[in-house]
PDB file of N, CA and C in Angstrom:
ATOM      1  N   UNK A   1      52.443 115.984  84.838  1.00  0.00           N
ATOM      2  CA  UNK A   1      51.566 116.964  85.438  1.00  0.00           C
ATOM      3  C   UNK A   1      50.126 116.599  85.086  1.00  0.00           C
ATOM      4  N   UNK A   2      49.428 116.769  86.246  1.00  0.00           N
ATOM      5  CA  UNK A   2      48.095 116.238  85.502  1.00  0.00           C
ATOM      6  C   UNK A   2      47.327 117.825  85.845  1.00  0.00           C
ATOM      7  N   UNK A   3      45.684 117.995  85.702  1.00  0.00           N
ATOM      8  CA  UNK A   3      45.096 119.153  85.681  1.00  0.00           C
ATOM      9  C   UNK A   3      45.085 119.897  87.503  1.00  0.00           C
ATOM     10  N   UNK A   4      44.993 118.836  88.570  1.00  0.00           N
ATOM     11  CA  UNK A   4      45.171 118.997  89.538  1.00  0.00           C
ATOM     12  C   UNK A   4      46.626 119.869  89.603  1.00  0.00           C
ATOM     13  N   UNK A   5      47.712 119.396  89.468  1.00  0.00           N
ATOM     14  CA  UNK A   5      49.197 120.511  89.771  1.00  0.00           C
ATOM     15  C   UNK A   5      48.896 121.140  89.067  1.00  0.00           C
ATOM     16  N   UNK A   6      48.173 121.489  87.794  1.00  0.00           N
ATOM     17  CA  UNK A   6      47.975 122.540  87.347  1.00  0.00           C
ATOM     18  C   UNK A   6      47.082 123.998  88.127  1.00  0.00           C
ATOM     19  N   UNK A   7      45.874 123.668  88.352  1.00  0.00           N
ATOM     20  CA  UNK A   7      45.438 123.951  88.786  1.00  0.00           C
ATOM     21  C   UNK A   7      46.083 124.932  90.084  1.00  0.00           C
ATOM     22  N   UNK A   8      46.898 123.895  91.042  1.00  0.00           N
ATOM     23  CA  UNK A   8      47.801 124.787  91.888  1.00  0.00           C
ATOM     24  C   UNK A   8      48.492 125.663  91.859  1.00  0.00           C
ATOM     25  N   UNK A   9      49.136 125.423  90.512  1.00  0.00           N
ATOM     26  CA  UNK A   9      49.967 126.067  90.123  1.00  0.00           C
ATOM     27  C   UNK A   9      49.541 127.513  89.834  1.00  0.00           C
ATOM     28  N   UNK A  10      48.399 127.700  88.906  1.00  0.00           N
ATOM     29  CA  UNK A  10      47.561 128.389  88.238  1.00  0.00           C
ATOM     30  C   UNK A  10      47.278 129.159  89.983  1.00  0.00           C
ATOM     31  N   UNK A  11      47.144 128.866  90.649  1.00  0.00           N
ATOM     32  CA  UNK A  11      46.536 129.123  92.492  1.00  0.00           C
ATOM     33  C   UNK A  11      47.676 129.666  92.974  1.00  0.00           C
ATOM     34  N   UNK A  12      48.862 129.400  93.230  1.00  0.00           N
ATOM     35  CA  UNK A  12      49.941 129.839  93.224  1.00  0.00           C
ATOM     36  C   UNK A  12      50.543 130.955  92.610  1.00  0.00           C
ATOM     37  N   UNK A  13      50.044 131.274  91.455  1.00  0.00           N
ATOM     38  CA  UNK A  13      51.347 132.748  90.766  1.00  0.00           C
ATOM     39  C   UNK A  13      49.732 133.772  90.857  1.00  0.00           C
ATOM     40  N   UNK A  14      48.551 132.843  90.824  1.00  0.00           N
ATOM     41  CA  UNK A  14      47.028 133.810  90.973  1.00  0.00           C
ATOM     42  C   UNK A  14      46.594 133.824  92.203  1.00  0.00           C
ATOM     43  N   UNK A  15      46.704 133.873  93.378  1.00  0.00           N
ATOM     44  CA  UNK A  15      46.192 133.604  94.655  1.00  0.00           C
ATOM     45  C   UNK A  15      44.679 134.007  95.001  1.00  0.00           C
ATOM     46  N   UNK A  16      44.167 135.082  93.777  1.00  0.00           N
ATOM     47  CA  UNK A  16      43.158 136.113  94.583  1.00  0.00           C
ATOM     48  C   UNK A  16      42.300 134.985  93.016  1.00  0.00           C
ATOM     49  N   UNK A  17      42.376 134.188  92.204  1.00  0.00           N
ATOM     50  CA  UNK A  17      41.742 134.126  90.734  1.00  0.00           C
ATOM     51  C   UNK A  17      40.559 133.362  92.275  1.00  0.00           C
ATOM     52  N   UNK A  18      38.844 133.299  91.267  1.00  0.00           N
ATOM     53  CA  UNK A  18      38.415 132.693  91.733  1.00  0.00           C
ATOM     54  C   UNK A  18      38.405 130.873  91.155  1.00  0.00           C
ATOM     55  N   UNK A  19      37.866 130.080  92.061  1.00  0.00           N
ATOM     56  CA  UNK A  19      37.040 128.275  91.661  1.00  0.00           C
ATOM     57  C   UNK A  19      36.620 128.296  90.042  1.00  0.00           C
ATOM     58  N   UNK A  20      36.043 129.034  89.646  1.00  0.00           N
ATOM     59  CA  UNK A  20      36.119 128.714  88.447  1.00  0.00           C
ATOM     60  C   UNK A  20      36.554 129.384  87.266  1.00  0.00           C
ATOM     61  N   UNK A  21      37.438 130.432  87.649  1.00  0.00           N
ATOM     62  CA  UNK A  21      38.158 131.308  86.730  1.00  0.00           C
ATOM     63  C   UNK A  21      39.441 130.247  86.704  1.00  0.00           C
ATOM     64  N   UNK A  22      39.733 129.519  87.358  1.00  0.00           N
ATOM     65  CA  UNK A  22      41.242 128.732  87.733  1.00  0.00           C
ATOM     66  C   UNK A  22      40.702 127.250  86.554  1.00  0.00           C
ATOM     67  N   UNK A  23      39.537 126.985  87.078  1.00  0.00           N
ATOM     68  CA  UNK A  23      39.092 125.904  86.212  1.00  0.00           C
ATOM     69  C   UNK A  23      39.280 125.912  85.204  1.00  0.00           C
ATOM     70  N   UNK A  24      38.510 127.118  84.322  1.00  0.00           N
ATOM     71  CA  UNK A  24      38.743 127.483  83.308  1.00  0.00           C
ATOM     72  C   UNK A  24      39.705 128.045  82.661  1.00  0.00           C
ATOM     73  N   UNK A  25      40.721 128.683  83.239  1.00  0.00           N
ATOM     74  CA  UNK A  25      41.950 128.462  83.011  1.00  0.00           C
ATOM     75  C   UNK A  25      42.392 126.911  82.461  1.00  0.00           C
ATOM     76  N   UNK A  26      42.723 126.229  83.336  1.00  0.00           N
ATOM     77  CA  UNK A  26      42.957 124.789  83.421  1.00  0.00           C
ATOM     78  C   UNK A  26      42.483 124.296  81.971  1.00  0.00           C
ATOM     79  N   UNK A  27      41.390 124.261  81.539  1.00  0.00           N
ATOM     80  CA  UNK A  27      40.303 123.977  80.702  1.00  0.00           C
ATOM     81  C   UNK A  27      41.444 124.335  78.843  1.00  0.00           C
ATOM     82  N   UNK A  28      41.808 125.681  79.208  1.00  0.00           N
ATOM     83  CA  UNK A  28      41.861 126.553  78.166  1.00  0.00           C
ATOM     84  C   UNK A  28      43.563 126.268  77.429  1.00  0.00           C
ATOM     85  N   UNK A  29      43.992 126.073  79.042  1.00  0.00           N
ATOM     86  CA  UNK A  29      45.382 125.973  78.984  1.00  0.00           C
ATOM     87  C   UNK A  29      45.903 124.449  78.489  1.00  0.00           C
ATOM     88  N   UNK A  30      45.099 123.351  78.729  1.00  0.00           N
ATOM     89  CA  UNK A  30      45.290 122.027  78.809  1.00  0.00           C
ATOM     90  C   UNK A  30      44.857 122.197  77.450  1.00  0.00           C
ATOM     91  N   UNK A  31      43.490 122.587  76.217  1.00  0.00           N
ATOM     92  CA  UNK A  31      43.480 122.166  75.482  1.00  0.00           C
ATOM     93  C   UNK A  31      44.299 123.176  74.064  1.00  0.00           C
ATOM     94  N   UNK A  32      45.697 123.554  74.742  1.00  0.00           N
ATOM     95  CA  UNK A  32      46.379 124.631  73.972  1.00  0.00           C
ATOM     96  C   UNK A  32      47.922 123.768  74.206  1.00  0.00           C
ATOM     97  N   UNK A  33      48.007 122.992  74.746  1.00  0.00           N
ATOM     98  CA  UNK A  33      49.228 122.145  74.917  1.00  0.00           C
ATOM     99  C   UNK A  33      48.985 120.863  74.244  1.00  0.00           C
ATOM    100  N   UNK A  34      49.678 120.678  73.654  1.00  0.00           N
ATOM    101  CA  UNK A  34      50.216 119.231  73.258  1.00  0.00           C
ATOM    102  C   UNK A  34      50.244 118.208  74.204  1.00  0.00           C
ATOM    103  N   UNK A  35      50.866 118.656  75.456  1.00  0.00           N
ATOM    104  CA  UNK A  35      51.933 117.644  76.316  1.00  0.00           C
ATOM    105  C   UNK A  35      51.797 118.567  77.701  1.00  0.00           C
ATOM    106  N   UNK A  36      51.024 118.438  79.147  1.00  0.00           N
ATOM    107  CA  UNK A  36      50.927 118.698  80.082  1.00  0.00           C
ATOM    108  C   UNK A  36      52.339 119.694  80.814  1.00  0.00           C
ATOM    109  N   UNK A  37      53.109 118.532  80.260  1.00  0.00           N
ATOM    110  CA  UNK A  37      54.566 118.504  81.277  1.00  0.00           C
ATOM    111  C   UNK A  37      55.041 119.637  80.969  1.00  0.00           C
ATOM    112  N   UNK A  38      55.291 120.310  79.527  1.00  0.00           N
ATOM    113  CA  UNK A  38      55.911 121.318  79.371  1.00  0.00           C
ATOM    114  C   UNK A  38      55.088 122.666  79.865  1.00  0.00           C
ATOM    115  N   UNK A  39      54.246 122.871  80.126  1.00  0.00           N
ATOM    116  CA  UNK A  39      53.795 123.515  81.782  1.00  0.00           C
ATOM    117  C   UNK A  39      54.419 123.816  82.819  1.00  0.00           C
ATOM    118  N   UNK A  40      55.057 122.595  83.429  1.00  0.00           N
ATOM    119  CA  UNK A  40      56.354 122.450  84.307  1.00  0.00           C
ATOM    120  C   UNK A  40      56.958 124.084  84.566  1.00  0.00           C
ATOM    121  N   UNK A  41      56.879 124.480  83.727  1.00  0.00           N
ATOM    122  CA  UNK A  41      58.379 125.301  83.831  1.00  0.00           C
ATOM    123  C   UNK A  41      57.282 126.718  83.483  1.00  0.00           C
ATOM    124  N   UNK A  42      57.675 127.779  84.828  1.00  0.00           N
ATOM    125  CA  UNK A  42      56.832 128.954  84.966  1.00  0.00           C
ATOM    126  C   UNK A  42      56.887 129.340  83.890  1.00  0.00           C
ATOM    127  N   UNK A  43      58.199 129.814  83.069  1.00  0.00           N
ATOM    128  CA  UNK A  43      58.144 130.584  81.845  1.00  0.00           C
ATOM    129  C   UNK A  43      57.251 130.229  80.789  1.00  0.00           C
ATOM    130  N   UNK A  44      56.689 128.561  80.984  1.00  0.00           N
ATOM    131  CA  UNK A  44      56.089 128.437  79.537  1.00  0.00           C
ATOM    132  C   UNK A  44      55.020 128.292  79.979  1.00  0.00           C
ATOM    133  N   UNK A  45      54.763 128.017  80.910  1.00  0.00           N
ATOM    134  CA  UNK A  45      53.214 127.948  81.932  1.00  0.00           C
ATOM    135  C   UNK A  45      52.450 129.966  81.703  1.00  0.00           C
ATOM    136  N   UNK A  46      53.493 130.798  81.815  1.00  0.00           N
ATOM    137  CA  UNK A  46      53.316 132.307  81.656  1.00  0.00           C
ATOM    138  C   UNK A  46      53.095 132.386  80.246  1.00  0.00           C
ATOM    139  N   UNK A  47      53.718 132.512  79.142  1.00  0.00           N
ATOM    140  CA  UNK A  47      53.642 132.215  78.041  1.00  0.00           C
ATOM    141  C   UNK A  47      52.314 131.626  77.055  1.00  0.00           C
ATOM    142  N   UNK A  48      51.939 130.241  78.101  1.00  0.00           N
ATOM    143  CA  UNK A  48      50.714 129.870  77.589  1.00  0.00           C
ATOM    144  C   UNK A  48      49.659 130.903  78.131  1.00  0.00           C
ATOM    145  N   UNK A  49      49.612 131.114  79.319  1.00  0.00           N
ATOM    146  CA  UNK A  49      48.418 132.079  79.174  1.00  0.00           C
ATOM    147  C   UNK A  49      48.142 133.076  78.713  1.00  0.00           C
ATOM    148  N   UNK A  50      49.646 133.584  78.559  1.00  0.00           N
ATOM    149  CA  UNK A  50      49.366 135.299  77.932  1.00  0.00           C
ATOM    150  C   UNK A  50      48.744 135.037  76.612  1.00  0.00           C
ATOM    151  N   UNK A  51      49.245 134.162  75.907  1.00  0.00           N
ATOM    152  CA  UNK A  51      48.549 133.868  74.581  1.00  0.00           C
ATOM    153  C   UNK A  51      47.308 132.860  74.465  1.00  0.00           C
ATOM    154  N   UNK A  52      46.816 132.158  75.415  1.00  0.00           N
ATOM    155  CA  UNK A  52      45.590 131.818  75.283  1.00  0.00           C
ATOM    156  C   UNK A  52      44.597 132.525  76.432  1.00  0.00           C
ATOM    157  N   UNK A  53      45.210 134.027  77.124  1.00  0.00           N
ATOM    158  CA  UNK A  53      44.565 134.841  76.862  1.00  0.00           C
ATOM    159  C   UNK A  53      43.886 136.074  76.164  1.00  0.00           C
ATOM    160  N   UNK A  54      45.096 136.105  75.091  1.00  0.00           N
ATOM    161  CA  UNK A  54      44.664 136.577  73.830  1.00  0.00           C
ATOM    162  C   UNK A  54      44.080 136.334  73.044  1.00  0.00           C
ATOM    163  N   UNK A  55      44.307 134.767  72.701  1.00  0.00           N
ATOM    164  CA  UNK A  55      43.112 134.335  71.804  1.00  0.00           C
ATOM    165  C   UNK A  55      42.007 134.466  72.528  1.00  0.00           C
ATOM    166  N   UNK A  56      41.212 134.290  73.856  1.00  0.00           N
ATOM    167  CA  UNK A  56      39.740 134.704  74.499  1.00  0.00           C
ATOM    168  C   UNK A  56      39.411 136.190  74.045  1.00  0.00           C
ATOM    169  N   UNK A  57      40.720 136.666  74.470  1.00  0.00           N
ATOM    170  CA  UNK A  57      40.025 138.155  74.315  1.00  0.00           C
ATOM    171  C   UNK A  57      39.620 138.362  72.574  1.00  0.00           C
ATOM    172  N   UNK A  58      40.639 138.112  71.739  1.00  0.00           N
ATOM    173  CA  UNK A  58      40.218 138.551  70.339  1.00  0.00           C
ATOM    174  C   UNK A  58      39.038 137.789  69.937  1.00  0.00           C
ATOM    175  N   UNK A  59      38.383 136.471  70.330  1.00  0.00           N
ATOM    176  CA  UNK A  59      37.636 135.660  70.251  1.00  0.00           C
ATOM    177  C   UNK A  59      36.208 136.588  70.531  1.00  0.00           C
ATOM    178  N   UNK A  60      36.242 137.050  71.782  1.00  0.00           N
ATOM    179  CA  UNK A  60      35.337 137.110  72.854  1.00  0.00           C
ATOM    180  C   UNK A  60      35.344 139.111  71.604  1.00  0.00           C
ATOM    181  N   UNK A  61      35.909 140.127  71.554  1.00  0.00           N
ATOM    182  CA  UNK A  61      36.161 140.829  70.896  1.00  0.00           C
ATOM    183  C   UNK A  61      35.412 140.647  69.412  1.00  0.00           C
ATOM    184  N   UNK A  62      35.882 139.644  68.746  1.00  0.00           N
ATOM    185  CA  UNK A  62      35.272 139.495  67.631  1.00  0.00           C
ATOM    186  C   UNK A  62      33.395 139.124  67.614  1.00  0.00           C
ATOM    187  N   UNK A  63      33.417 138.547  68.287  1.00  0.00           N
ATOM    188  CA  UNK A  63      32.337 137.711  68.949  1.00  0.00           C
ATOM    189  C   UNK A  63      31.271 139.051  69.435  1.00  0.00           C
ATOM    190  N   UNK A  64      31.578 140.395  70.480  1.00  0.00           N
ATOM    191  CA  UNK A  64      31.152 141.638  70.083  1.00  0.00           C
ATOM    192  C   UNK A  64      30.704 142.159  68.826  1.00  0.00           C
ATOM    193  N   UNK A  65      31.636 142.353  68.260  1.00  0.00           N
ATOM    194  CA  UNK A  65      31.560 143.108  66.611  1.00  0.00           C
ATOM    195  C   UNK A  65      30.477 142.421  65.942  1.00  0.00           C
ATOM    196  N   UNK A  66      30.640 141.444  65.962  1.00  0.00           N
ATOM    197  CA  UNK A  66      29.443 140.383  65.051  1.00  0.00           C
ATOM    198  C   UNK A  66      27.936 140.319  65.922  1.00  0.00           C
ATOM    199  N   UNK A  67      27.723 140.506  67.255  1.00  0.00           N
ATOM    200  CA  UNK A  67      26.745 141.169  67.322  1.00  0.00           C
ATOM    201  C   UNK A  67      26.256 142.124  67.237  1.00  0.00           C
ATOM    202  N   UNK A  68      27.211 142.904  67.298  1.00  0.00           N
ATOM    203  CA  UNK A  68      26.804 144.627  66.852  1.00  0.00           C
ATOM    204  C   UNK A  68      26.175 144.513  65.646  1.00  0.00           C
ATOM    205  N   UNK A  69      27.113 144.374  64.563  1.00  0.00           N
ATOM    206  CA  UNK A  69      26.648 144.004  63.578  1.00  0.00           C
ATOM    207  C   UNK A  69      25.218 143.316  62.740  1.00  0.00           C
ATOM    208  N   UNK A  70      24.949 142.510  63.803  1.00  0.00           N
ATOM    209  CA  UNK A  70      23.606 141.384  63.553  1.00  0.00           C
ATOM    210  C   UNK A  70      22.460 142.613  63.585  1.00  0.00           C
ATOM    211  N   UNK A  71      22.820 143.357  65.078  1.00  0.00           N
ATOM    212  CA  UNK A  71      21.885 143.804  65.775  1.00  0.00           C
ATOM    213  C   UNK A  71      21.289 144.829  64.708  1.00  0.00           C
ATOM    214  N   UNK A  72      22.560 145.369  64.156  1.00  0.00           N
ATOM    215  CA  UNK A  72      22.471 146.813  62.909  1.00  0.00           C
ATOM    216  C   UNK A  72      21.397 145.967  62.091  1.00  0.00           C
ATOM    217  N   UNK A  73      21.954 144.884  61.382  1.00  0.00           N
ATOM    218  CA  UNK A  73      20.784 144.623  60.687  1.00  0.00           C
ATOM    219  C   UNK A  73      19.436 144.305  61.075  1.00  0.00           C
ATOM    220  N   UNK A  74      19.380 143.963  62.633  1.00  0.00           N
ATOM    221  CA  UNK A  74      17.608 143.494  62.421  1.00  0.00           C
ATOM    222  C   UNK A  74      17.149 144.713  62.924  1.00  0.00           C
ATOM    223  N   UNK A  75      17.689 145.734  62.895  1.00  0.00           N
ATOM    224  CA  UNK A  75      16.853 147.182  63.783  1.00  0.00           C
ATOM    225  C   UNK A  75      16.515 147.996  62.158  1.00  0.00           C
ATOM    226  N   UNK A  76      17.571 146.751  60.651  1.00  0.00           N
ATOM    227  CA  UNK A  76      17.399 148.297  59.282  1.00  0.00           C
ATOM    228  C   UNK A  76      15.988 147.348  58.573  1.00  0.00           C
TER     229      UNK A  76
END
């Protein structure tokens, strides 16, 4: 599998995702695999994203807090 069938694929079970939400997908998903191929198979292709959309969100989440935080301090 290279990023292209991915990509389709990713286009396929997402029909409505946009050009670069799919990219980035692609992006996120490719550097969370070892090995392309095991992708292949919907269940683990589903699997990877649910959890490397969790890690964005807790990332992106944490990544909040710590500006909040910053902000508290340069306003004391």
């Amino acid at each position: 599998m290279n990023l292209g069938d991915l990509a389709a694929r990713i286009e396929r079970l997402q029909p409505d995702a946009e050009p670069r939400d799919v990219a980035r997908l692609c992006l996120l998903l490719s550097n969370s695999v070892n090995d392309l191929t095991g992708l292949e198979d919907d269940d683990v292709l589903r699997t990877a994203w649910t959890e490397t959309g969790l890690r964005l969100q807790f990332a992106t989440d944490q990544h909040a807090a710590m500006t909040e935080e910053l902000e508290q301090l340069a306003r004391s």
